[in-house]
Protein backbone atom coordinates (compact mmCIF):
# COMPACT_ATOMS: atom_id res chain seq x y z
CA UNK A 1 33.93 29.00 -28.18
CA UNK A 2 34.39 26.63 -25.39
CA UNK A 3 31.25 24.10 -25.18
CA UNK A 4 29.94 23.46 -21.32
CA UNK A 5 31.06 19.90 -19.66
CA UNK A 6 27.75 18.19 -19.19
CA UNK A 7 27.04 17.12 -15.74
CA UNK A 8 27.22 13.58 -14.45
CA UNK A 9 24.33 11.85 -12.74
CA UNK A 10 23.47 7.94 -12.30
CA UNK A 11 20.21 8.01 -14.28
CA UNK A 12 18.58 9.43 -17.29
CA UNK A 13 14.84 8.40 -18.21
CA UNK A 14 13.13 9.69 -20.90
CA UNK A 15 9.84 8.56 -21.95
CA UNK A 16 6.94 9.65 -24.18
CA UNK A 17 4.61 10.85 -20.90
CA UNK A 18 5.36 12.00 -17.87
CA UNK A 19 2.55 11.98 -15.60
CA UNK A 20 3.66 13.82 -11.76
CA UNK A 21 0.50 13.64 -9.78
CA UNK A 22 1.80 16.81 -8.29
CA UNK A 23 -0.07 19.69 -7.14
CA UNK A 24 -1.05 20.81 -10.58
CA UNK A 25 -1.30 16.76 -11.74
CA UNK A 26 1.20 17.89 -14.65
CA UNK A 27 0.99 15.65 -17.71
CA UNK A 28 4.43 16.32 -19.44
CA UNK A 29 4.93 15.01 -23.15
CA UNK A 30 8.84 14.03 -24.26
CA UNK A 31 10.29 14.84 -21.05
CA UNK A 32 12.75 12.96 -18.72
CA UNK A 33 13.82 13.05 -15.27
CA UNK A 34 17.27 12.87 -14.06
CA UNK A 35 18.11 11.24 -10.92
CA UNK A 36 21.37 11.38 -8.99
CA UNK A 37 22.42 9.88 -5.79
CA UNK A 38 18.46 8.60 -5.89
CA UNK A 39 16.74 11.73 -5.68
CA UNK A 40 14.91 13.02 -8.89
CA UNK A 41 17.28 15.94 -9.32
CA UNK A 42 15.30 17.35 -12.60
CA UNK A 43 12.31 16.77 -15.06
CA UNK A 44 12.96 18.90 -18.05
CA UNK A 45 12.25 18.39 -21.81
CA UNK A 46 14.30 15.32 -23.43
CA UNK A 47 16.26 17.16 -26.11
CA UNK A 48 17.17 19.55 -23.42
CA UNK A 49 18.18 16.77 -20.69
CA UNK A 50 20.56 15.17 -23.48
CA UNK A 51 22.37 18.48 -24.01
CA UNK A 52 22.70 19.12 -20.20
CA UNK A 53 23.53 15.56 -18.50
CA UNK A 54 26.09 12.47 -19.18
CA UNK A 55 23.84 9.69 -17.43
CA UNK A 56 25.88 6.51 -16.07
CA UNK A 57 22.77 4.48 -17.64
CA UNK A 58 19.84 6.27 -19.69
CA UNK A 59 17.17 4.18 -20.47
CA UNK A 60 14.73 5.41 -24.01
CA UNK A 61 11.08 5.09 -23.70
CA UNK A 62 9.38 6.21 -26.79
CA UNK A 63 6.30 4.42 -25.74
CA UNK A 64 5.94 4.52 -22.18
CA UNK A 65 4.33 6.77 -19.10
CA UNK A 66 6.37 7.17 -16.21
CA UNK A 67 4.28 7.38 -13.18
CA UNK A 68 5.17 7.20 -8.98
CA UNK A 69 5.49 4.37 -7.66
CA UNK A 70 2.52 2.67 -6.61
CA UNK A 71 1.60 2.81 -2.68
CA UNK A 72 -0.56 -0.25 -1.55
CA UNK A 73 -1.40 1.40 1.79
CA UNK A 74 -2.29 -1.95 3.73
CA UNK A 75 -2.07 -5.70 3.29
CA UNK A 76 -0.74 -8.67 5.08
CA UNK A 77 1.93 -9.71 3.01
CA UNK A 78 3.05 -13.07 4.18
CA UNK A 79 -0.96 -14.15 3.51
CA UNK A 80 0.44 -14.68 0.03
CA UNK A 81 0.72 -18.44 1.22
CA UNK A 82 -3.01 -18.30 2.07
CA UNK A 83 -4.16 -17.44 -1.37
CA UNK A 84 -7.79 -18.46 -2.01
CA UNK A 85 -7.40 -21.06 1.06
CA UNK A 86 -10.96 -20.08 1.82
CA UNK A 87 -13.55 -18.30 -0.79
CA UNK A 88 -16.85 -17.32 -0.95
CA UNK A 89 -17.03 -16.70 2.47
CA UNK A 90 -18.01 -13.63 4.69
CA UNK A 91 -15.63 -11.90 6.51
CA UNK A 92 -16.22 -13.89 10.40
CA UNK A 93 -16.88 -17.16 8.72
CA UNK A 94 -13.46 -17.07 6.52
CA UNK A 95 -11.93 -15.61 9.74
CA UNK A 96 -12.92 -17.67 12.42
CA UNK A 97 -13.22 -20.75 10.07
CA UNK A 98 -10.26 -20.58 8.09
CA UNK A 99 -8.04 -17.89 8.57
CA UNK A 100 -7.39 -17.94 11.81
CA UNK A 101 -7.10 -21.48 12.56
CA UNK A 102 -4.92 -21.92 9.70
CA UNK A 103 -2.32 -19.18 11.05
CA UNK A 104 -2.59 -20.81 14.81
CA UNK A 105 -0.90 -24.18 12.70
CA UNK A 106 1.31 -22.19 10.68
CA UNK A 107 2.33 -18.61 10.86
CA UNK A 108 6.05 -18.55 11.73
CA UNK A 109 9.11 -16.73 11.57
CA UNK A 110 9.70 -18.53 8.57
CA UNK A 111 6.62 -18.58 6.62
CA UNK A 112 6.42 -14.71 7.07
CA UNK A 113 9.47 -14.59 5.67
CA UNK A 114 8.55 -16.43 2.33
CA UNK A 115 5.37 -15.51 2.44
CA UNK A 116 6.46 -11.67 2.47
CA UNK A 117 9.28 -12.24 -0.23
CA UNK A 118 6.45 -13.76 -2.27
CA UNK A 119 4.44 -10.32 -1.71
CA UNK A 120 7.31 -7.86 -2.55
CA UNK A 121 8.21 -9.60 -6.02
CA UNK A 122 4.68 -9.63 -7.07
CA UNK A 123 4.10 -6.15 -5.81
CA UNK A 124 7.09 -4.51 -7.83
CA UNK A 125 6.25 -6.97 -10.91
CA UNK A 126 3.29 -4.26 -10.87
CA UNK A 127 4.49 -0.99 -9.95
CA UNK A 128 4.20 -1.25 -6.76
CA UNK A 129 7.22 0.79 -4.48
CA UNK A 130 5.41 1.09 -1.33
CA UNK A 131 3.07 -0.87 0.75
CA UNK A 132 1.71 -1.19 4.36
CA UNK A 133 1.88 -4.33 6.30
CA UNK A 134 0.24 -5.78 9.17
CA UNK A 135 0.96 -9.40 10.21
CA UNK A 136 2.74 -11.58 12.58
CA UNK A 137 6.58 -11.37 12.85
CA UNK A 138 6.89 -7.80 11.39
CA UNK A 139 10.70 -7.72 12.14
CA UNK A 140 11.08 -11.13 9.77
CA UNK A 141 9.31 -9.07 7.28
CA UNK A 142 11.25 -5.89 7.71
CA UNK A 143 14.40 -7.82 7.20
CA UNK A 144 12.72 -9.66 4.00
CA UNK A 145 11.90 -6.16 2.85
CA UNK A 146 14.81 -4.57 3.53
CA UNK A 147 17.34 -7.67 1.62
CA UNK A 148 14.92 -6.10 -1.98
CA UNK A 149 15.57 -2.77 -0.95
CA UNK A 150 12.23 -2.23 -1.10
CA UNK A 151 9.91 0.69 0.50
CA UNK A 152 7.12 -0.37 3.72
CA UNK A 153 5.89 0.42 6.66
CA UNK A 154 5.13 -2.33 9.47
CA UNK A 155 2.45 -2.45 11.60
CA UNK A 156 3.12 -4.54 14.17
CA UNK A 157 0.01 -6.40 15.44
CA UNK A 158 -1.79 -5.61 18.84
CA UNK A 159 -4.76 -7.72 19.80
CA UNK A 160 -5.98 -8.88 23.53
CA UNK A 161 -5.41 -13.08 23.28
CA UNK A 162 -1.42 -14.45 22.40
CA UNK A 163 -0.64 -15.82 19.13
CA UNK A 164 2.26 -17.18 17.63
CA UNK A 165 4.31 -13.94 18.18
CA UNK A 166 3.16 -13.07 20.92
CA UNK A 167 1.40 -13.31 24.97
CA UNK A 168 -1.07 -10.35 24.30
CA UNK A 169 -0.98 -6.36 24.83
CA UNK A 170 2.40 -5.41 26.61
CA UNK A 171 4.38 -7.95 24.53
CA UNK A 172 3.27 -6.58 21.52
CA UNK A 173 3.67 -3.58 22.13
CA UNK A 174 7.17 -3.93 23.55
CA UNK A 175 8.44 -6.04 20.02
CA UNK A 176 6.69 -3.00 18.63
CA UNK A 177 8.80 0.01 20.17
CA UNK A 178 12.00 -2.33 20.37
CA UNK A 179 11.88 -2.63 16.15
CA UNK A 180 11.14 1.02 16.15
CA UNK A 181 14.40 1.81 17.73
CA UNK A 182 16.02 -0.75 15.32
CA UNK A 183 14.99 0.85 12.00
CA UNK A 184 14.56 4.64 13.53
CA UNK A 185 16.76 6.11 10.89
CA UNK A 186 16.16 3.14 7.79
CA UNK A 187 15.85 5.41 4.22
CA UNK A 188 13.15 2.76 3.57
CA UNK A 189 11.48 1.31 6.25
CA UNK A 190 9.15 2.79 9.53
CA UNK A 191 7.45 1.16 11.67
CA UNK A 192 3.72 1.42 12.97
CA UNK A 193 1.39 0.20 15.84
CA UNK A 194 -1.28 -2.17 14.56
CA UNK A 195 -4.16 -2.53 17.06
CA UNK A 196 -6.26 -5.30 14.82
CA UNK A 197 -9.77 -3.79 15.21
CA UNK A 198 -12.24 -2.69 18.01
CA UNK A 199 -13.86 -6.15 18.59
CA UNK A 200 -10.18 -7.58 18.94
CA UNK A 201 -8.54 -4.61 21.31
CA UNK A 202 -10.41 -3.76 24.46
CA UNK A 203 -10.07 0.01 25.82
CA UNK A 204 -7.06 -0.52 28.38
CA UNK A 205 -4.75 -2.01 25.49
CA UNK A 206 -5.94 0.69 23.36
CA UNK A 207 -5.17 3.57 25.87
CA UNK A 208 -1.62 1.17 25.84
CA UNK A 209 -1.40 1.96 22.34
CA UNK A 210 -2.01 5.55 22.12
CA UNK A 211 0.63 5.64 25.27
CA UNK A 212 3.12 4.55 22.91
CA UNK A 213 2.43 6.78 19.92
CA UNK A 214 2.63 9.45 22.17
CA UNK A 215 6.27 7.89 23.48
CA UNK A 216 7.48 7.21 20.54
CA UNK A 217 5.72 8.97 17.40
CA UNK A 218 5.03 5.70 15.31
CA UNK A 219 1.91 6.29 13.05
CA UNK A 220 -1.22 3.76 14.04
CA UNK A 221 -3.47 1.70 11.60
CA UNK A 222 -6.66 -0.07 12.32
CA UNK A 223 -9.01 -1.98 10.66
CA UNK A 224 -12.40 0.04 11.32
CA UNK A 225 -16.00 0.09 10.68
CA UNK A 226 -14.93 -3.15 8.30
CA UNK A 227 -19.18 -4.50 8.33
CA UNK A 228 -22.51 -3.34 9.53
CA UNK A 229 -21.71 -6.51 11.43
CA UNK A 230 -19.19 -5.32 13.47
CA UNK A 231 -20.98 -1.66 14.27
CA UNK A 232 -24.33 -3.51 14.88
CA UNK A 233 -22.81 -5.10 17.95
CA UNK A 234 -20.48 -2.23 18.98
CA UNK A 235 -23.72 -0.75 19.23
CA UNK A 236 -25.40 -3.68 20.75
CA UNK A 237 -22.88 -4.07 23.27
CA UNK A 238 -20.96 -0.51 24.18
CA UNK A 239 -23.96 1.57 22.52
CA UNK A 240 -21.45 3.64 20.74
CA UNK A 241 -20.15 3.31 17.08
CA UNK A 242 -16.71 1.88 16.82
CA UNK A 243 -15.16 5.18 15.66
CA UNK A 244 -17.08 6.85 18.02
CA UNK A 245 -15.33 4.38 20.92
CA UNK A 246 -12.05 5.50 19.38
CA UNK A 247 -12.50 9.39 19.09
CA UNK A 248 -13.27 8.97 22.93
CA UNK A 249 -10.55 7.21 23.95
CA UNK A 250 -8.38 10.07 22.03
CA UNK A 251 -7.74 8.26 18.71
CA UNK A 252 -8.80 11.27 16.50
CA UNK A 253 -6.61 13.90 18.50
CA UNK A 254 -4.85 16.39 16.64
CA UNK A 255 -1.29 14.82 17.48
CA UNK A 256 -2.52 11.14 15.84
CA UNK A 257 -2.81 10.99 12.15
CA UNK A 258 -4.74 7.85 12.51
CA UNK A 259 -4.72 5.13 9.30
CA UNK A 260 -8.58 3.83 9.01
CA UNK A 261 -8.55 0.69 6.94
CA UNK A 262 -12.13 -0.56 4.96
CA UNK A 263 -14.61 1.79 6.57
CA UNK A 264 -17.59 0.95 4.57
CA UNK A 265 -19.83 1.62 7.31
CA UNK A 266 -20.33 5.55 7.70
CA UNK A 267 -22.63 8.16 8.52
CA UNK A 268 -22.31 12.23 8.53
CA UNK A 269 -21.53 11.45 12.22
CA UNK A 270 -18.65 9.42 11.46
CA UNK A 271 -17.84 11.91 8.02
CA UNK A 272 -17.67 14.85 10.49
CA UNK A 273 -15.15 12.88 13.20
CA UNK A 274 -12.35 12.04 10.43
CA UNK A 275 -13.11 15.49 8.41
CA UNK A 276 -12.30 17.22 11.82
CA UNK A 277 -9.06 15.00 12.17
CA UNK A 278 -5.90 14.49 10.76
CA UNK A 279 -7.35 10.24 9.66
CA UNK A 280 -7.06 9.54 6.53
CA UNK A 281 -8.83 6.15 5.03
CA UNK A 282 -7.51 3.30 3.33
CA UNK A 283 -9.86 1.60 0.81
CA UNK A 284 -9.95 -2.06 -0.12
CA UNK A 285 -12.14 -1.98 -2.60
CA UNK A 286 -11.42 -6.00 -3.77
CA UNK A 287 -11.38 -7.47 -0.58
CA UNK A 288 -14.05 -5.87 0.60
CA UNK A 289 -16.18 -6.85 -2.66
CA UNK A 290 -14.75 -10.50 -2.11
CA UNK A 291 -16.08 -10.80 1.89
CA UNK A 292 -19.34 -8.87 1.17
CA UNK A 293 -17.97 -6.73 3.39
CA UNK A 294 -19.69 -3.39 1.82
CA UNK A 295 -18.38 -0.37 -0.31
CA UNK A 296 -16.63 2.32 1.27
CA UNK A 297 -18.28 5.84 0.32
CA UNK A 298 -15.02 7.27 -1.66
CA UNK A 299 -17.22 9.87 -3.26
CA UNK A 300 -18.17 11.65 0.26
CA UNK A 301 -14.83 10.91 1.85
CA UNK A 302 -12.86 12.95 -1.47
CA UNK A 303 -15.94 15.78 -0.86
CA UNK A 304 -14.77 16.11 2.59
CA UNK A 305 -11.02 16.40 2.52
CA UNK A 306 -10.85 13.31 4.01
CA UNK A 307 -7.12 12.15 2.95
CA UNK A 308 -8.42 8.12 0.65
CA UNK A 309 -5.66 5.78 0.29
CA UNK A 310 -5.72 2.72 -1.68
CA UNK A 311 -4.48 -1.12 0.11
CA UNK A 312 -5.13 -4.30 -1.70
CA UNK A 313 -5.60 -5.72 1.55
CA UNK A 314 -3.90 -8.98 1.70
CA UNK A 315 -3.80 -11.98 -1.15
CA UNK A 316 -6.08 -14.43 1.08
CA UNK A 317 -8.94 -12.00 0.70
CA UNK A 318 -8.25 -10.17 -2.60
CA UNK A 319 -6.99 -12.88 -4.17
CA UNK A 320 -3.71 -10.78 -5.66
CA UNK A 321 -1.35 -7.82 -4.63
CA UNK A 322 -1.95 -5.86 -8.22
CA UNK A 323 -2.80 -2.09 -7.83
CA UNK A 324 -3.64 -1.28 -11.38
CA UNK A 325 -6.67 -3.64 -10.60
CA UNK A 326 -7.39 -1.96 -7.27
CA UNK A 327 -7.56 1.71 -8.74
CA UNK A 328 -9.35 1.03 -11.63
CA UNK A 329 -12.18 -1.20 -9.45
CA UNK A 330 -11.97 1.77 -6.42
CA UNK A 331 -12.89 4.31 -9.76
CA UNK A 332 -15.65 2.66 -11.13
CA UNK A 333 -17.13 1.06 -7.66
CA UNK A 334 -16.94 5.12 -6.53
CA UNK A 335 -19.37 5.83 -9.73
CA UNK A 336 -21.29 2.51 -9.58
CA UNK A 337 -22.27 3.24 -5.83
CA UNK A 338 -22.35 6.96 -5.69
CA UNK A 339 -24.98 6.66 -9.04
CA UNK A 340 -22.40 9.74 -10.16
CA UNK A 341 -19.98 8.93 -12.98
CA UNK A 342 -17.74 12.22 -12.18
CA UNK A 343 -16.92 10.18 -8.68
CA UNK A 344 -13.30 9.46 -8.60
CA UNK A 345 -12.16 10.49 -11.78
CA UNK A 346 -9.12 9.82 -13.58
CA UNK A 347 -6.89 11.91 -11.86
CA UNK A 348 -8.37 10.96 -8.18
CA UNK A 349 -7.84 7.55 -8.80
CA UNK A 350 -4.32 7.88 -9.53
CA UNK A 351 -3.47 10.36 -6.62
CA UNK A 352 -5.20 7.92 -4.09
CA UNK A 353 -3.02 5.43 -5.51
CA UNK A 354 -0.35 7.08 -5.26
CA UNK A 355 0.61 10.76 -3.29
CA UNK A 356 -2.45 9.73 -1.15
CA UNK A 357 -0.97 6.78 0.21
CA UNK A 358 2.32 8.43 0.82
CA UNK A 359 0.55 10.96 2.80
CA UNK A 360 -1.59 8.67 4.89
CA UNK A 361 1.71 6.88 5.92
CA UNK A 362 3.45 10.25 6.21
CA UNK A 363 6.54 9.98 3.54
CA UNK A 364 4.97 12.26 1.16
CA UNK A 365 8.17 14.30 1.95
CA UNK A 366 10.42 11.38 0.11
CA UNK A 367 7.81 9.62 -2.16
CA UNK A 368 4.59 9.83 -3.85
CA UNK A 369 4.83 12.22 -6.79
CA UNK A 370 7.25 13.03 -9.37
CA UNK A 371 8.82 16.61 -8.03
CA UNK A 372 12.85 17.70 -7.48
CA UNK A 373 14.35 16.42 -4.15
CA UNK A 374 11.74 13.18 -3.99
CA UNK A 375 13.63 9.89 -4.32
CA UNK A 376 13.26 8.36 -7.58
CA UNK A 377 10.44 5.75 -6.93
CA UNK A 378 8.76 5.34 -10.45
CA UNK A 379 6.78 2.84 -12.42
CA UNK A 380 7.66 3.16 -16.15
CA UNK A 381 4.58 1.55 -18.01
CA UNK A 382 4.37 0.51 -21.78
CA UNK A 383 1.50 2.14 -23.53
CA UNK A 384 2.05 0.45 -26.79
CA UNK A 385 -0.35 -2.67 -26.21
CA UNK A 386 -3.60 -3.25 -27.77
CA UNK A 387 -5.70 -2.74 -24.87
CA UNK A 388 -4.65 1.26 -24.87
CA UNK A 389 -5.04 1.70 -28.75
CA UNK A 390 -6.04 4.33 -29.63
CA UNK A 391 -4.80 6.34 -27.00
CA UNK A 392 -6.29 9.79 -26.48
CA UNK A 393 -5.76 10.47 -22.63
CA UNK A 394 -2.58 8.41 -21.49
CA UNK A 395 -3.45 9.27 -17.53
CA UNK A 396 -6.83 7.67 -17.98
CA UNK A 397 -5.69 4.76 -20.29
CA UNK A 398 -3.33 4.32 -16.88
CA UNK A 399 -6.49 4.20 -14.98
CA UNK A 400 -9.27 2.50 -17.19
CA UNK A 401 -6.73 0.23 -19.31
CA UNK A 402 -3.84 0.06 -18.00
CA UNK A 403 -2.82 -4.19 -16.85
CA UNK A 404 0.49 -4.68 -14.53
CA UNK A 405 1.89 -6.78 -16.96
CA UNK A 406 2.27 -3.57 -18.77
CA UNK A 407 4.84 -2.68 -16.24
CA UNK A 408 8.36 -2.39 -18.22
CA UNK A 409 10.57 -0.51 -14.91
CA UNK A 410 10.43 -0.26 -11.92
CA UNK A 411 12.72 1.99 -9.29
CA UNK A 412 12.58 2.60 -5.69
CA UNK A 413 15.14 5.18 -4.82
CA UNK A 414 16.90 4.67 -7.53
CA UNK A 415 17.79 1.50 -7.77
CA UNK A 416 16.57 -0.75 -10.76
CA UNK A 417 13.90 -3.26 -9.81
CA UNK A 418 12.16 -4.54 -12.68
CA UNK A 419 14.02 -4.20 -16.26
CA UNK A 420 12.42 -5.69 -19.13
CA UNK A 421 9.11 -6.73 -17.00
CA UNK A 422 11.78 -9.23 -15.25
CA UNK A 423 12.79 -8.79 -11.24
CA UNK A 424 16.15 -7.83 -11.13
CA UNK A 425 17.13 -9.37 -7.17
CA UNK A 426 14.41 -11.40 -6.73
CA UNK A 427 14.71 -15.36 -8.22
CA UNK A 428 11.25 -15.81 -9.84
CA UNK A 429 11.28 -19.69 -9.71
CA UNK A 430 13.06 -19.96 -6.33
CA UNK A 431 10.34 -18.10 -5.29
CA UNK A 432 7.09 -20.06 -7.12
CA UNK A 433 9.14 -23.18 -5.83
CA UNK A 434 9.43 -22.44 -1.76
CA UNK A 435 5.37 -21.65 -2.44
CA UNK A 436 4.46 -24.70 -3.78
CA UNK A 437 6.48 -26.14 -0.73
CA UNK A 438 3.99 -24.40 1.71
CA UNK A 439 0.94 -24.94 -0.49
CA UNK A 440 1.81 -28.77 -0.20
CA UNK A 441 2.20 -28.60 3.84
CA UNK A 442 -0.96 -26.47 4.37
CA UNK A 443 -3.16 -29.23 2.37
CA UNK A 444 -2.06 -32.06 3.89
CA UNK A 445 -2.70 -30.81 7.20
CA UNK A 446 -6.00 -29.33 6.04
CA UNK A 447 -6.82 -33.00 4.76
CA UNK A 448 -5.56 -34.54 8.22
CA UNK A 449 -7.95 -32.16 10.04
């Protein structure tokens, strides 16, 4: 009896858990997937995967969950360099005060570069495969990102004075739809139009901005209805709410699936404008706990469709770039401030870390689950620490106990990341070292101020 050649692929991973987040939120016990050619070709029972496939590299995980790739869904990466150069402050004071004075002095080609190279080692460190970015120089970034072969989107910044990259409106908009054409077809990388917020973009760049969506199909992302602040005086000054500005102006059309970062300022109004759209919202729980900026109502957002999305926002504000933190604090602030300790539950908080944020960029196609025909982005996390002993629920003990330095693997596409909790491309001290560099620059000229 002639015995069946198995068939070759690149990569065999079986672990103890598989957890999908896929339409039925499988949980899958002794399983692996296969991946070929960087798609996730199978995810069948180990003993049977061993039988079927001759792997060019297998890894054995007896004690780990695989899980997608995490999707930070907006930050500004490069602000890495700015970590905790201004705390304890609210949002306009650390802005006006700190933030943006200190990016005026600067925010270059250069330091988005390191900066964003900074950002992408400590994101994959922690399962991160994914993440949204809005900040000067997006095509230094792209290129940083694109050297780690790592997953983003770029949202290239649109406000109504000139900064360092820019004269105002029509330039930026211009860099915008130029890097569009230049990474049209990456496998990794899009690229988005970033109006900052409403108090920063007046109506006729705005109506620019949805002009070039229309031209060109690149997704937008705003920051919106951040404070009560900033709605107090929309209302003050336009007498409309800031979202209410923007679904007049054509923001909320069908044809826009418009990315709403923060929102902690909403009414059934506001509820009923991004229920009736195609929006989905991007929480930042941290950052928005850090600033006092408010809590975003996750609970009433989930109840009504609305697609949530989880960001970090970026390292100035948070003070770090580590989702595990983010999803656990978005669960238990969505209980705390809902007074409803269903809110967000295990298996929310790990879809709005994950499939959610590949939908609200629009890749869920590629990424975002674990399913046949996605590309292999996957976090493979070691359960066997004391912090998830006893374990009776590995999906929650991903949620609820779950640290990054629990992170073991990491793929995107594919390709190996993180092996052994250790970056694979990246140089670890090269990196620390250029930071220190910058951190000694920005305090001398703070001291000469």
């Amino acid at each position: 009896m002639q015995t069946q050649a198995k068939k070759e692929i690149d990569t065999l991973i079986s672990a103890q858990w598989i957890i999908c987040v896929d339409d039925d939120n499988r949980v899958l016990q002794n399983y692996s997937v296969a991946i070929d050619q960087k798609l996730i070709i199978d995810i069948l029972p180990t003993q049977e995967a061993k039988q079927i496939f001759r792997p060019s590299t297998q890894y054995d995980l007896p004690t780990h969950a695989l899980i997608p790739g995490l999707i930070n869904a907006h930050g500004h990466a490069a602000m890495t360099l700015l970590r905790g150069i201004a705390n304890d402050l609210p949002l306009m004071a650390w802005l006006e005060n700190y933030i943006w004075p200190a990016e005026g002095k600067w925010v270059n080609a250069q330091f988005v570069a390191d900066g964003t190279r900074l950002a992408i080692a400590e994101m994959l460190a922690g399962g991160t495969t994914t993440f949204s970015d809005m900040y000067f120089f997006p095509e230094s970034a792209a290129k940083v990102c694109e050297e780690a072969g790592m997953r983003a989107q770029f949202c290239a910044p649109i406000l109504d004075f000139p900064t360092a990259w820019g004269s105002g409106p029509d330039e930026y908009i211009a860099k915008a739809k130029q890097l569009n054409v230049e990474y049209k077809n990456h496998p990794l990388i899009t690229i988005a139009l970033g109006p900052h917020a409403p108090y920063t973009v007046s109506d006729p760049a705005m109506c620019q901005v949805l002009t070039a969506a229309r031209d060109t199909t690149m997704p937008i992302q705003i920051h919106l209805h951040e404070t009560q602040f900033e709605v107090e005086q929309a209302l003050q000054n336009a007498g409309n709410r800031p979202i209410e500005r923007l679904q007049k102006l054509g923001f909320f059309d069908s044809e826009f699936a418009l990315q709403c970062v923060h929102m902690t300022t909403l009414n059934e109004g506001d509820m009923a404008i991004l229920a009736d759209s195609n929006a989905s919202v991007i929480h930042c729980p941290e950052s928005n706990m850090k600033l006092a900026s408010g809590f975003c109502p996750t609970k009433e957002l989930l109840e009504h469709d609305v697609t949530l999305a989880l960001g970090t926002d970026g390292a100035a504000s948070n003070n770090d770039l580590d989702m595990f933190g983010e999803l656990r604090t978005a669960a238990l602030i969505a209980k705390g401030y809902s007074g409803d300790a269903s809110a967000m539950n295990a298996t929310q908080a790990l879809r709005v870390a994950t499939i959610n944020g590949a939908k609200a960029l629009g890749i869920d196609h590629t990424c975002g689950s674990l399913e046949i025909g996605k590309e292999a982005d996957i976090a493979a996390i070691n359960l066997d620490a004391l912090n998830c002993q006893p374990s009776y629920d590995p999906l929650a003990d991903i949620v609820y106990n779950c640290q990054a330095n629990q992170v073991s693997q990491v793929w995107v596409a594919g390709d190996l990341k993180v092996n052994h909790g250790k970056l694979t491309e990246l140089d670890q001290y090269a990196l620390i070292t250029t930071a220190k560099e910058w951190a000694a620059k920005i305090k001398e000229g703070m001291s000469a101020q």
